[in-house]
C-alpha atoms as a PDB file:
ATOM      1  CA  UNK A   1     -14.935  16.132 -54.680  1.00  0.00           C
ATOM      2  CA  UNK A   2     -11.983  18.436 -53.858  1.00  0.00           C
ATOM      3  CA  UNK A   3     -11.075  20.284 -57.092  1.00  0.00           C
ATOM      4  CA  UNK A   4      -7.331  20.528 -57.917  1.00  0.00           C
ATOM      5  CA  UNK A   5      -5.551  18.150 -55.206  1.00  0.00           C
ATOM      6  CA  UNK A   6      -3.401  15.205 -56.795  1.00  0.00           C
ATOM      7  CA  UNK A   7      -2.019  12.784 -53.671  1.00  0.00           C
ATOM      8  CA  UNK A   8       0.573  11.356 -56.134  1.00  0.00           C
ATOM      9  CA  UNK A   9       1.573  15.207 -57.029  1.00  0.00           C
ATOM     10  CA  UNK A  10       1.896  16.099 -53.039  1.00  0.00           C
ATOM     11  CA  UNK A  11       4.063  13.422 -52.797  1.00  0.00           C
ATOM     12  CA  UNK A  12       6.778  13.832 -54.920  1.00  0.00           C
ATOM     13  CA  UNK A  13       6.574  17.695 -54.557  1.00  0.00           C
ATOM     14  CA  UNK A  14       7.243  16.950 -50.730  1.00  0.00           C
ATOM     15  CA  UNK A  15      10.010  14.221 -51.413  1.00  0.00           C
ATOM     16  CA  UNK A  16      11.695  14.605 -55.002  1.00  0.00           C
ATOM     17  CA  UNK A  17      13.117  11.144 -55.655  1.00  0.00           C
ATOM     18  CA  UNK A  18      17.062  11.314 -55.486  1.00  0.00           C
ATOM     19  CA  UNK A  19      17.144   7.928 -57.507  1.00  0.00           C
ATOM     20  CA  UNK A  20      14.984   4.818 -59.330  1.00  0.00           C
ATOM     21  CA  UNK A  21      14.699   3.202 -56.117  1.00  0.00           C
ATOM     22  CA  UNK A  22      14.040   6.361 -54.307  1.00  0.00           C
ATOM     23  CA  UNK A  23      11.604   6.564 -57.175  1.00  0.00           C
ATOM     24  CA  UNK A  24       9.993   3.533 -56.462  1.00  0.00           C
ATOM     25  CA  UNK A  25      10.326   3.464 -52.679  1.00  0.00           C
ATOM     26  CA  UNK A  26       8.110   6.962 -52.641  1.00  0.00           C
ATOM     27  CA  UNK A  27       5.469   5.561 -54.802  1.00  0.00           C
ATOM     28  CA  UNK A  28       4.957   2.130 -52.909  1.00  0.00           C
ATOM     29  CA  UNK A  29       4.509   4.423 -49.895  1.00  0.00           C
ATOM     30  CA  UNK A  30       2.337   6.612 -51.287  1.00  0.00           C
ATOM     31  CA  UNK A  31       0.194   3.786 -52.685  1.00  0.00           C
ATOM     32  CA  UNK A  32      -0.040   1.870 -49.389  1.00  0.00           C
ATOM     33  CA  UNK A  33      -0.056   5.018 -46.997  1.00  0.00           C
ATOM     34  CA  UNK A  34      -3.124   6.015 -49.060  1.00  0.00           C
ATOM     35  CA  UNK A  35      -4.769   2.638 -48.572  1.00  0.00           C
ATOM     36  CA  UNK A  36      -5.592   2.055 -51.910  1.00  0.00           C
ATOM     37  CA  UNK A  37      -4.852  -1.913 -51.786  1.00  0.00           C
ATOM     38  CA  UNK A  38      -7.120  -2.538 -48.941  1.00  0.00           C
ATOM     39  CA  UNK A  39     -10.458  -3.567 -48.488  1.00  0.00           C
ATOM     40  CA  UNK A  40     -10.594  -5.565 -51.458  1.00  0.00           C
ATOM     41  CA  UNK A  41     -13.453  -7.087 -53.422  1.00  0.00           C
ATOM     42  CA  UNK A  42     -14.712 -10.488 -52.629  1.00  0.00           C
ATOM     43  CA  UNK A  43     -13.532 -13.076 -55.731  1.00  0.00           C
ATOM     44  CA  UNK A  44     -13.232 -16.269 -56.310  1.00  0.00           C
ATOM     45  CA  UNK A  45      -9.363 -16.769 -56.120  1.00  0.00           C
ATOM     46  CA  UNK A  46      -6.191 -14.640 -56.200  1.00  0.00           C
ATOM     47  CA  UNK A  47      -2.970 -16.437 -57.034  1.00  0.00           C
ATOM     48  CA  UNK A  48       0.143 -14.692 -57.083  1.00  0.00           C
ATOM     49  CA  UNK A  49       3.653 -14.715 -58.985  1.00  0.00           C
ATOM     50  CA  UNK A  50       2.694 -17.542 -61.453  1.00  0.00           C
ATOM     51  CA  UNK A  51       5.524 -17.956 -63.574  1.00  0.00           C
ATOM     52  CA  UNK A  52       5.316 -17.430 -67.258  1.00  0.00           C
ATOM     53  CA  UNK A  53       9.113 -17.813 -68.062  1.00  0.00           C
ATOM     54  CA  UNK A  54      12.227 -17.809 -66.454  1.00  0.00           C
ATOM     55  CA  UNK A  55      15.181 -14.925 -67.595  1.00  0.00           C
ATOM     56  CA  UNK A  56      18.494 -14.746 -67.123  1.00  0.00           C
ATOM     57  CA  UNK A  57      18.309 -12.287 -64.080  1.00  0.00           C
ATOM     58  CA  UNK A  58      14.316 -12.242 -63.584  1.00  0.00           C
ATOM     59  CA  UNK A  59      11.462 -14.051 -63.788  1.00  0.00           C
ATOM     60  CA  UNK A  60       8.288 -13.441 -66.425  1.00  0.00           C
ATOM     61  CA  UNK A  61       4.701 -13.809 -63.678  1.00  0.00           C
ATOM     62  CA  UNK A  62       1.865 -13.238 -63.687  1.00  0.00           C
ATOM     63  CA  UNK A  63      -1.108 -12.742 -60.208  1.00  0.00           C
ATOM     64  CA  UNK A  64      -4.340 -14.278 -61.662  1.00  0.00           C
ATOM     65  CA  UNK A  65      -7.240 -12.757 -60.040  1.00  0.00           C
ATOM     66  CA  UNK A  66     -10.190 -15.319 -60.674  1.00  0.00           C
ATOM     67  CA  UNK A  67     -13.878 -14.540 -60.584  1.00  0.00           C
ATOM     68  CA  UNK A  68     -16.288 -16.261 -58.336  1.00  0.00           C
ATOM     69  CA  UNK A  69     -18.595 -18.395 -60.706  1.00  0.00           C
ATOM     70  CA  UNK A  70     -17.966 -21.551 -62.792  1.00  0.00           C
ATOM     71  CA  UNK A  71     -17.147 -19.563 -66.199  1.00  0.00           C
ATOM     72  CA  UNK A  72     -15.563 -19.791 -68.499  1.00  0.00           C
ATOM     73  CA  UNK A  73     -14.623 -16.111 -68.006  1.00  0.00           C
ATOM     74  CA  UNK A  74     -14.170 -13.729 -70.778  1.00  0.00           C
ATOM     75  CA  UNK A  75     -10.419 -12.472 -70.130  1.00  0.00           C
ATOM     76  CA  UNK A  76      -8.482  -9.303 -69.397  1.00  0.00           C
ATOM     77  CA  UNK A  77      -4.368  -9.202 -69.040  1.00  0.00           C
ATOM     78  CA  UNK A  78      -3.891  -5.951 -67.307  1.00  0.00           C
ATOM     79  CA  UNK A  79      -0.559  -4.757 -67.523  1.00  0.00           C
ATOM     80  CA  UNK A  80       0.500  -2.146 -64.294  1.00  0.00           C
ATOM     81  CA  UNK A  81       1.779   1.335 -64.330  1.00  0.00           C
ATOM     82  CA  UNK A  82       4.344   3.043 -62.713  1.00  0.00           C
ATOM     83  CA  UNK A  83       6.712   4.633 -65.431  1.00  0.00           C
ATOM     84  CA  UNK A  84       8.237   1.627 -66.831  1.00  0.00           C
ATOM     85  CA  UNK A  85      10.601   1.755 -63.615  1.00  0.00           C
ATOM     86  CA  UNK A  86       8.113   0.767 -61.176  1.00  0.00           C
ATOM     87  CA  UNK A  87       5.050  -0.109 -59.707  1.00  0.00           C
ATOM     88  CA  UNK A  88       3.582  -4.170 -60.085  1.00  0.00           C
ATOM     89  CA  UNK A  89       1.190  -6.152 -59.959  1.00  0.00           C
ATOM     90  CA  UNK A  90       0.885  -5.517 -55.984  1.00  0.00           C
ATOM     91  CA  UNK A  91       0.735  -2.047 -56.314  1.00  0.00           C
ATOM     92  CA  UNK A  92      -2.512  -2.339 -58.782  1.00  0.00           C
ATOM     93  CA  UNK A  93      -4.092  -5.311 -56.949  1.00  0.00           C
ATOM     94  CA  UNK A  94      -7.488  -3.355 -55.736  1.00  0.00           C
ATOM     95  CA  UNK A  95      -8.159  -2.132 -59.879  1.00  0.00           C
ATOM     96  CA  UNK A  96      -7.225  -6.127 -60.579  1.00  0.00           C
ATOM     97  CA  UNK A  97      -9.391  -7.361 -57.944  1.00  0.00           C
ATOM     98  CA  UNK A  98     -12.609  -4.448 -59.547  1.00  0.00           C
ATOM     99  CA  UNK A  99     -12.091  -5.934 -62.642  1.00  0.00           C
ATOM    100  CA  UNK A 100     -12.351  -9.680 -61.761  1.00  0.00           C
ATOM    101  CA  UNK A 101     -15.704  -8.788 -59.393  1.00  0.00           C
ATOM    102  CA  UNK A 102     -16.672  -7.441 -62.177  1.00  0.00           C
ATOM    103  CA  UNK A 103     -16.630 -11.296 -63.871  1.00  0.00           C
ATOM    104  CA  UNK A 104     -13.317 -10.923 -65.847  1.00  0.00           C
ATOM    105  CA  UNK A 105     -10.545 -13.397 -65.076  1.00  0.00           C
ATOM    106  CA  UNK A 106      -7.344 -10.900 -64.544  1.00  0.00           C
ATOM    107  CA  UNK A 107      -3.881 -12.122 -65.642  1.00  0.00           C
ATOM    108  CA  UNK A 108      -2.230  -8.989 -63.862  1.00  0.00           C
ATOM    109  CA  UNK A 109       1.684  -9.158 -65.333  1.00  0.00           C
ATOM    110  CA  UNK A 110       4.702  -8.353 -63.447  1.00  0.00           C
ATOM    111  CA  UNK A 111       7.018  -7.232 -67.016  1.00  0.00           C
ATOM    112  CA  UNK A 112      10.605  -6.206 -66.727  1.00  0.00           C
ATOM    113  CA  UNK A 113      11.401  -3.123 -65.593  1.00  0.00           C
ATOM    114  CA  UNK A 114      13.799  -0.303 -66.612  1.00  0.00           C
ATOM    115  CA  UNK A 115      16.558   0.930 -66.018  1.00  0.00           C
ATOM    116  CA  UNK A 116      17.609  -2.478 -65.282  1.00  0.00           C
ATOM    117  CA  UNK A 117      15.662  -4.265 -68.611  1.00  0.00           C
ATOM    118  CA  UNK A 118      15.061  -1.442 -70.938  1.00  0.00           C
ATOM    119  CA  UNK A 119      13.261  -1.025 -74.397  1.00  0.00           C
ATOM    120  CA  UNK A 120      12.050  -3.425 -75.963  1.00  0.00           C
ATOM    121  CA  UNK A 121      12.351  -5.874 -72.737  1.00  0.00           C
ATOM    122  CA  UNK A 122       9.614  -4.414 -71.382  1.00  0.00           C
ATOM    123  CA  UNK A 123       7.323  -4.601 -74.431  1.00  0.00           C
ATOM    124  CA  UNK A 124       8.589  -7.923 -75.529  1.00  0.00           C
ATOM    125  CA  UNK A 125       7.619  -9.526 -72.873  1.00  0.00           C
ATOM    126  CA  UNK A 126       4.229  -7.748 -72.521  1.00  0.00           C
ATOM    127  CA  UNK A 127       3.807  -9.454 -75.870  1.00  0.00           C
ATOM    128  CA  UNK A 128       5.473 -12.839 -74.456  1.00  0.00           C
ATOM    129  CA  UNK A 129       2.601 -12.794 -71.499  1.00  0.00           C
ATOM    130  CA  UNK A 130      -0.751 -12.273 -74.027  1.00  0.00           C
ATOM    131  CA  UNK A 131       0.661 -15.324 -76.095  1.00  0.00           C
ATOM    132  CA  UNK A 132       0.969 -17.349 -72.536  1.00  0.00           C
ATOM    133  CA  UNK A 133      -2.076 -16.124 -71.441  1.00  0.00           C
ATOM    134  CA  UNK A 134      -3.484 -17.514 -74.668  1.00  0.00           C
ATOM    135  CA  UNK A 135      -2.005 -21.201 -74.653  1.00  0.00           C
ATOM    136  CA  UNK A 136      -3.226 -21.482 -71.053  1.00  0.00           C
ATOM    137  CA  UNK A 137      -6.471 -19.808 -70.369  1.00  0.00           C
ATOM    138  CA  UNK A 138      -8.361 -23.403 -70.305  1.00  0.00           C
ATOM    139  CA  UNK A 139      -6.400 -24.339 -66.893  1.00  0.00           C
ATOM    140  CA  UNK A 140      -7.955 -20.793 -65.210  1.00  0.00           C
ATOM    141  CA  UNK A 141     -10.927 -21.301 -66.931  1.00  0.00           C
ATOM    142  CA  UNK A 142     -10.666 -18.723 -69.263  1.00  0.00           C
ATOM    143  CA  UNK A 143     -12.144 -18.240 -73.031  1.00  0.00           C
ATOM    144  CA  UNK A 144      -9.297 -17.035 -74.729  1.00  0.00           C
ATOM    145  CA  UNK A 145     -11.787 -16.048 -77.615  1.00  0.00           C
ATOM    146  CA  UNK A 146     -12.704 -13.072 -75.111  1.00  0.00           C
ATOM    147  CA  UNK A 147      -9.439 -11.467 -74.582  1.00  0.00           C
ATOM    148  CA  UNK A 148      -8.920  -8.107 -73.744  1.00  0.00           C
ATOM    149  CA  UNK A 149      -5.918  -6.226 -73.050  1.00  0.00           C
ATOM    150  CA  UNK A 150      -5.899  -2.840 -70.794  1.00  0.00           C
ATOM    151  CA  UNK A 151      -3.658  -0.759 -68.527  1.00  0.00           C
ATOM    152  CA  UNK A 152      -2.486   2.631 -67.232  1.00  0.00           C
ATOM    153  CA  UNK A 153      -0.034   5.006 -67.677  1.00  0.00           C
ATOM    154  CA  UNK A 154       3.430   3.022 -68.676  1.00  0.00           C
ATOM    155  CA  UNK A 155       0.645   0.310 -68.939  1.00  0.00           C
ATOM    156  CA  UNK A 156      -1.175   1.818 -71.089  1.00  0.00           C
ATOM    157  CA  UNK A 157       1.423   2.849 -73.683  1.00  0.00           C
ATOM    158  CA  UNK A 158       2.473  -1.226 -73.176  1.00  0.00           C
ATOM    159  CA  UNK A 159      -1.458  -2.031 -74.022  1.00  0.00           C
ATOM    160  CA  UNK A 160      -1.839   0.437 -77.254  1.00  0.00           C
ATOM    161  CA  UNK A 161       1.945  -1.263 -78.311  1.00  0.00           C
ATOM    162  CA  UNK A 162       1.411  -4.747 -77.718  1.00  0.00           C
ATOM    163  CA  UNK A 163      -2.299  -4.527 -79.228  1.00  0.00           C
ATOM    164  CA  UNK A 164      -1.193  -2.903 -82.548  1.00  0.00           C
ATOM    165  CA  UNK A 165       2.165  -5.412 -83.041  1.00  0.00           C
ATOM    166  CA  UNK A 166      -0.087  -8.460 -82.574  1.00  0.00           C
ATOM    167  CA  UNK A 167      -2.564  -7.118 -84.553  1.00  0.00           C
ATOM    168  CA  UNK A 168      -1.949  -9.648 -87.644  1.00  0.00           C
ATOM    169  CA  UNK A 169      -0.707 -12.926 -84.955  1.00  0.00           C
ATOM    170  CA  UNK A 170      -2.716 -15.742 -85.705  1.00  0.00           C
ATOM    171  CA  UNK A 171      -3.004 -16.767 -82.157  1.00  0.00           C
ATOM    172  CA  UNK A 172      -3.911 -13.719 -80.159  1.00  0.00           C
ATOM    173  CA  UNK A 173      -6.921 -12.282 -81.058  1.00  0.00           C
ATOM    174  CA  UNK A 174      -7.525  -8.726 -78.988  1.00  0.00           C
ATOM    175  CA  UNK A 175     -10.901  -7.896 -78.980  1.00  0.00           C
ATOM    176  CA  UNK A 176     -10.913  -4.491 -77.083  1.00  0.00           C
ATOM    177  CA  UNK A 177      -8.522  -2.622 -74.827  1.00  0.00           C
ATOM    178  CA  UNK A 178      -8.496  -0.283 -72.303  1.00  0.00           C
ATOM    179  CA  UNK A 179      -6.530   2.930 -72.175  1.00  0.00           C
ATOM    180  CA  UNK A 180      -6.171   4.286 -69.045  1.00  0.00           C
ATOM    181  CA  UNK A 181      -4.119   7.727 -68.650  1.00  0.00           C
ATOM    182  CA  UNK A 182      -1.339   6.025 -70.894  1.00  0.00           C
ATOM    183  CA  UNK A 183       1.485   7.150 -73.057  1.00  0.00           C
ATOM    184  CA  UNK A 184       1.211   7.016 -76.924  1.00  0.00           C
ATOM    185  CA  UNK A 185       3.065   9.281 -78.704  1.00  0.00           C
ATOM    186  CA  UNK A 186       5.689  10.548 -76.737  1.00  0.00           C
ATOM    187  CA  UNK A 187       5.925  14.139 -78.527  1.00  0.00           C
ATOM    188  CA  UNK A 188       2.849  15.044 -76.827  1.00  0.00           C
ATOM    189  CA  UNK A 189       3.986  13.797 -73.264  1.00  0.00           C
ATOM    190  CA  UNK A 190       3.614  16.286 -70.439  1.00  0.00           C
ATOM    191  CA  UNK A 191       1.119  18.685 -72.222  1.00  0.00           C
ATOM    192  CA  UNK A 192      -0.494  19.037 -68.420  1.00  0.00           C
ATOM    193  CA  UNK A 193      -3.661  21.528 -68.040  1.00  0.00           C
ATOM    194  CA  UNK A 194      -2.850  22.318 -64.713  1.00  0.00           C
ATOM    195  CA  UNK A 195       1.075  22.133 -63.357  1.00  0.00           C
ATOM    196  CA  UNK A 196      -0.277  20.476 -60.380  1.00  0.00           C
ATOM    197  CA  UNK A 197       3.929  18.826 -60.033  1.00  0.00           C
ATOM    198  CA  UNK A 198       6.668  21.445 -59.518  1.00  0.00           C
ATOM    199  CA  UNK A 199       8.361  21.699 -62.923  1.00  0.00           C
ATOM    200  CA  UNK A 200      11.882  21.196 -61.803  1.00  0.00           C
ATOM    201  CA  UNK A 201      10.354  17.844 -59.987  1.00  0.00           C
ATOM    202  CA  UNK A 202       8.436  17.088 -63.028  1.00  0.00           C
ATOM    203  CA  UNK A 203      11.258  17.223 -65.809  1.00  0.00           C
ATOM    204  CA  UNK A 204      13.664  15.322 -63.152  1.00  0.00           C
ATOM    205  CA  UNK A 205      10.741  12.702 -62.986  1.00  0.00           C
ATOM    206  CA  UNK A 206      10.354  12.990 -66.583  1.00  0.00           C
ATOM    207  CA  UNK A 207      13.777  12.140 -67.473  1.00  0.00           C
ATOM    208  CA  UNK A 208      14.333   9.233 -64.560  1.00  0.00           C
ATOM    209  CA  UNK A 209      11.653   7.466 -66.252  1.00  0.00           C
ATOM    210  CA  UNK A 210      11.775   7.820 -70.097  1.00  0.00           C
ATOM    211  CA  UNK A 211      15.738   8.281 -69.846  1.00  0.00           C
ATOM    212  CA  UNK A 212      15.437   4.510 -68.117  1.00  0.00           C
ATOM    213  CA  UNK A 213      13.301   3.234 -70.370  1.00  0.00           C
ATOM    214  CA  UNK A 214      14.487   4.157 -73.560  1.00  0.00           C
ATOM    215  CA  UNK A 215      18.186   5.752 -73.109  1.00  0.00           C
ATOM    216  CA  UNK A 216      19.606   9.266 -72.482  1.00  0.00           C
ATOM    217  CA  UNK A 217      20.519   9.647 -75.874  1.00  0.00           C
ATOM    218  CA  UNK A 218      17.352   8.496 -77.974  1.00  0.00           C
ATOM    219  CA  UNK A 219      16.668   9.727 -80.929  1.00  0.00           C
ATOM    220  CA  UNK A 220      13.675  10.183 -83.405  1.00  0.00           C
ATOM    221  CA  UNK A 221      13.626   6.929 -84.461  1.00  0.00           C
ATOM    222  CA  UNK A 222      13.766   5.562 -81.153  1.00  0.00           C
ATOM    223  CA  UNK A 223      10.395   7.752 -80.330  1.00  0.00           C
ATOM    224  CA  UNK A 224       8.638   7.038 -83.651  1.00  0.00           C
ATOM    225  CA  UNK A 225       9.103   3.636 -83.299  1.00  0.00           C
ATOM    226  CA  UNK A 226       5.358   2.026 -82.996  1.00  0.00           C
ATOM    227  CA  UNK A 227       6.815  -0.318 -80.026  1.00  0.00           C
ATOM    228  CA  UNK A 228       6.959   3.178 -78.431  1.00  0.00           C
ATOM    229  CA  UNK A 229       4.737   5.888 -79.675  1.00  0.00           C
ATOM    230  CA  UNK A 230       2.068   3.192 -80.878  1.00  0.00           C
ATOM    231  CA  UNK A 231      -0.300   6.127 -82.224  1.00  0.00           C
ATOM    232  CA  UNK A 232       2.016   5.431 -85.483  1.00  0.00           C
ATOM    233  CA  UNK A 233       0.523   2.223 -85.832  1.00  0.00           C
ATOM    234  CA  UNK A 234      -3.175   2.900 -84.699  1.00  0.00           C
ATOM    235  CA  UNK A 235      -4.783   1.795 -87.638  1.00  0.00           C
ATOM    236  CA  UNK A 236      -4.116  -1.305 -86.212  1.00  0.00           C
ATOM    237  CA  UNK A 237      -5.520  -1.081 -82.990  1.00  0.00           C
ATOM    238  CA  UNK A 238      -9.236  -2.897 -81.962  1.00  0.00           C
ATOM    239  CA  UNK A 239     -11.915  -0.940 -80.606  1.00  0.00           C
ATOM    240  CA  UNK A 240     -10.931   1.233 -77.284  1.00  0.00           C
ATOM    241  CA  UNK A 241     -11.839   3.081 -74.371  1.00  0.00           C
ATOM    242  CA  UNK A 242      -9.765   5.813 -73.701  1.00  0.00           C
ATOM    243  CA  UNK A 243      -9.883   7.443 -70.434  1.00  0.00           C
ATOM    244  CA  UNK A 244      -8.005  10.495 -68.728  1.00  0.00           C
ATOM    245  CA  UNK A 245      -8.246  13.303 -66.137  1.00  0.00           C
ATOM    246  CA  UNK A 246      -8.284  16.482 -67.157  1.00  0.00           C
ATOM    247  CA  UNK A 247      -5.212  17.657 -65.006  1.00  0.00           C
ATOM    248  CA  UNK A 248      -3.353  14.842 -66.655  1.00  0.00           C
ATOM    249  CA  UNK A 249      -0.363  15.846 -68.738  1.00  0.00           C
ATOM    250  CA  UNK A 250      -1.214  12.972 -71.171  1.00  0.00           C
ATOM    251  CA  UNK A 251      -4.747  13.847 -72.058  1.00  0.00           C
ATOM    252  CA  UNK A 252      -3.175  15.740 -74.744  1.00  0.00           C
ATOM    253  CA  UNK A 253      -1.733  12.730 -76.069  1.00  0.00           C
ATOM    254  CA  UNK A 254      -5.402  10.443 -75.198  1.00  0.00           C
ATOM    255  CA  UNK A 255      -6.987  13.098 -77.513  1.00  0.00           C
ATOM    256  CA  UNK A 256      -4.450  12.691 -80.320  1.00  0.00           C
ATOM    257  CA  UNK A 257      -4.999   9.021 -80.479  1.00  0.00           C
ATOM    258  CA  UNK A 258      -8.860   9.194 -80.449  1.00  0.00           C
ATOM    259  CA  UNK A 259      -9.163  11.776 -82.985  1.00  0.00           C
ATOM    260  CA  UNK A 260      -6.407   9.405 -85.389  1.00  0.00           C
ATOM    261  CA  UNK A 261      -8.647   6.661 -84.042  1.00  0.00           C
ATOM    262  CA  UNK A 262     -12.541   8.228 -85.535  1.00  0.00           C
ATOM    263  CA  UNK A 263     -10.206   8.960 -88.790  1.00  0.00           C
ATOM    264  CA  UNK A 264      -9.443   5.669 -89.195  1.00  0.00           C
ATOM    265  CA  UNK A 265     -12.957   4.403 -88.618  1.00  0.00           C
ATOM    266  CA  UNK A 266     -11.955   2.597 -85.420  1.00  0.00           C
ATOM    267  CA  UNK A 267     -13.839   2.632 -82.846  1.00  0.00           C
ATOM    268  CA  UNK A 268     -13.545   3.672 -79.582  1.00  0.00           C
ATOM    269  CA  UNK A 269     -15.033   5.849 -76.711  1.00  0.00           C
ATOM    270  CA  UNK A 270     -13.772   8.566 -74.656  1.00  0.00           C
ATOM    271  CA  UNK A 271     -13.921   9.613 -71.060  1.00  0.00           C
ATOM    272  CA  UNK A 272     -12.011  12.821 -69.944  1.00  0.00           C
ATOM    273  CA  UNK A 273     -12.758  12.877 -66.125  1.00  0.00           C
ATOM    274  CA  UNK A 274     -12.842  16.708 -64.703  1.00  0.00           C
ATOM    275  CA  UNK A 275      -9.693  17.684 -62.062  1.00  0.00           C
ATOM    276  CA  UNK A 276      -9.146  14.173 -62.162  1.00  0.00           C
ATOM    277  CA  UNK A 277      -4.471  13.775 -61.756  1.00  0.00           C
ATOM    278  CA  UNK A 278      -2.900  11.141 -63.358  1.00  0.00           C
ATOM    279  CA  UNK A 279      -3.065   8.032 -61.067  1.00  0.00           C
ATOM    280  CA  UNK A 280      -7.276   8.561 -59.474  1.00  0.00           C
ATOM    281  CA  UNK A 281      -7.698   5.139 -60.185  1.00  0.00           C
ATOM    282  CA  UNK A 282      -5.550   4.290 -57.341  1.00  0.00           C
ATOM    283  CA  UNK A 283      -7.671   6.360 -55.129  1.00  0.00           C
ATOM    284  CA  UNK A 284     -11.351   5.238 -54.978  1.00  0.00           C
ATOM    285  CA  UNK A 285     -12.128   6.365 -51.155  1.00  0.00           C
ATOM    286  CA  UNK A 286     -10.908   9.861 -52.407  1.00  0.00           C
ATOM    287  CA  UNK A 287     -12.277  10.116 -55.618  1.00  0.00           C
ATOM    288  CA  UNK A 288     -15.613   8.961 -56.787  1.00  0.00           C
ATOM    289  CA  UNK A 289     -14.760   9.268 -60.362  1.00  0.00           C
ATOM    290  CA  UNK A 290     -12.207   5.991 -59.887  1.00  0.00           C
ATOM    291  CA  UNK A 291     -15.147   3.492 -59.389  1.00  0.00           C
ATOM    292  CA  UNK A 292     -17.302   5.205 -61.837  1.00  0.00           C
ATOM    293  CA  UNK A 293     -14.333   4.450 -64.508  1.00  0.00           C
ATOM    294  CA  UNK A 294     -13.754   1.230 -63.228  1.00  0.00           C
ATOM    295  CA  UNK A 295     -18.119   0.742 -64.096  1.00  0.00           C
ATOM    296  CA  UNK A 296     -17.869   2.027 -67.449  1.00  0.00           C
ATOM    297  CA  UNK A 297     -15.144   0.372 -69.022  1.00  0.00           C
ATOM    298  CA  UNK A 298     -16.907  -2.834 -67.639  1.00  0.00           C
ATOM    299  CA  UNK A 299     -19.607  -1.675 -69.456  1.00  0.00           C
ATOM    300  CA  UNK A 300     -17.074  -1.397 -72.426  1.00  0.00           C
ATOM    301  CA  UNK A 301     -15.657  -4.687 -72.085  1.00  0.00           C
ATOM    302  CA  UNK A 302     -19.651  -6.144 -72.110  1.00  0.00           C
ATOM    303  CA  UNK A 303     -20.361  -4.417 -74.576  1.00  0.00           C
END
């Protein structure tokens, strides 16, 4: 492995998005330039942009990514990364695809996105797609008595949120989730190791993305707010795998909500993956450490 190199990093030091679509336009690039969607895993099916519900100015889908076999398959709703302004569930079809080789029956969701839909949009309907996923895992072939939730960065703030709010619904029952590089408590956001991003990039980034999401002018109530910085409501979280890279700016954050996590007598395992940037998932031919991940929170998930 090559220590300290971070292709997302080289990017956006090299091209500083101007705007959200610049934003987004960069990181689609980046993600297919780096061929991280091809090559895919043999499964059983891959359906794309089912529709959970219609909006006003967007639609509520969903990609399925099926598992070869006759199941029923023990379930995972993965929802994408991408900084609440980008990224779907094209841009994370290869993880999707892992996870469904793996045996899991994938509803990958394709939320709202901000600035367009901001806070609570987002989250609502994060919460909207587990309850779907729930009323119609029988037509997939899916035991919704297995359900687990997981996701990345944005994602995984989104997973940790949804997971703790629904924690007392009498219909979705969350067994484990997965907490990939994600967001919980957004005082401890950008605490990197390593400045691997040029900081002037890095706060403009910063801002594009949490400014979107939750407003230029938020306040502490607006980041306290569990639907947010969901290590306020961790005691009502189910068991979790936590996983981060060491150059990550958020694996201050990961640590935070572990340690609350043993505290509470929850529990949950760690991974902190070494000179691993935000995003190796994405990058399997590059870094080894993204399929070894990928194994152990199957393992997880078995477990």
């Amino acid at each position: 492995m090559t220590e300290n190199i971070d292709p997302l990093a080289n990017i956006f030091n090299e091209r500083v998005p101007k705007d959200i679509n610049d934003f987004r336009n960069i990181l689609e690039e980046a993600i297919e330039s780096s061929g991280a969607n091809k090559n895919l895993p043999e499964i059983g099916n891959y359906l794309t942009e089912v529709e959970i519900s219609e909006k006003e100015d967007h639609s509520l889908t969903t990609d399925i990514h099926i598992p070869k076999g006759e199941g029923p398959f023990p379930i995972l709703v993965y929802f994408h990364g991408g900084g609440w302004i980008s990224g779907s569930p094209k841009s994370h079809r290869k993880i999707c695809h892992r996870f469904a080789e793996a045996g899991f029956l994938v509803f990958n969701v394709d939320y709202a996105l901000a600035p367009e839909n901001p806070f609570p949009q987002g989250f609502d309907e994060c919460c909207e797609s587990l309850r779907w996923v729930v009323a119609n895992a029988e037509k997939y072939n899916g035991d919704s008595n297995r359900l687990s939730v997981g996701g990345d960065s944005a994602g995984g703030n989104l997973t940790a949120a949804c997971a703790a709010s629904l924690a007392d619904d009498s219909e979705v029952d969350i067994k484990k989730i997965l907490l990939i590089y994600g967001v919980f408590d957004f005082s401890s956001m950008g605490q990197a190791s390593d400045n691997v991003l040029d900081t002037q990039a890095s706060d403009l980034m910063m801002e594009m993305m949490v400014g979107s999401y939750l407003g230029s002018e938020r306040d502490e109530a607006v980041l306290s707010d569990p639907r947010v910085s969901p290590i306020h409501l961790s005691d009502k979280l189910p068991p979790a795998h936590i996983l981060c890279g060491t150059l990550d700016g958020l694996m201050a954050g990961s640590k935070l909500l572990a340690e609350k996590l043993n505290s509470q007598g929850i529990k949950n395992e760690e991974f902190y993956y070494e000179n691993m940037p935000h995003g190796f998932l994405h990058f399997e031919d590059f870094f080894p450490e993204s399929r070894q991940a990928i194994d152990r929170m199957v393992e997880f998930l078995n477990g």
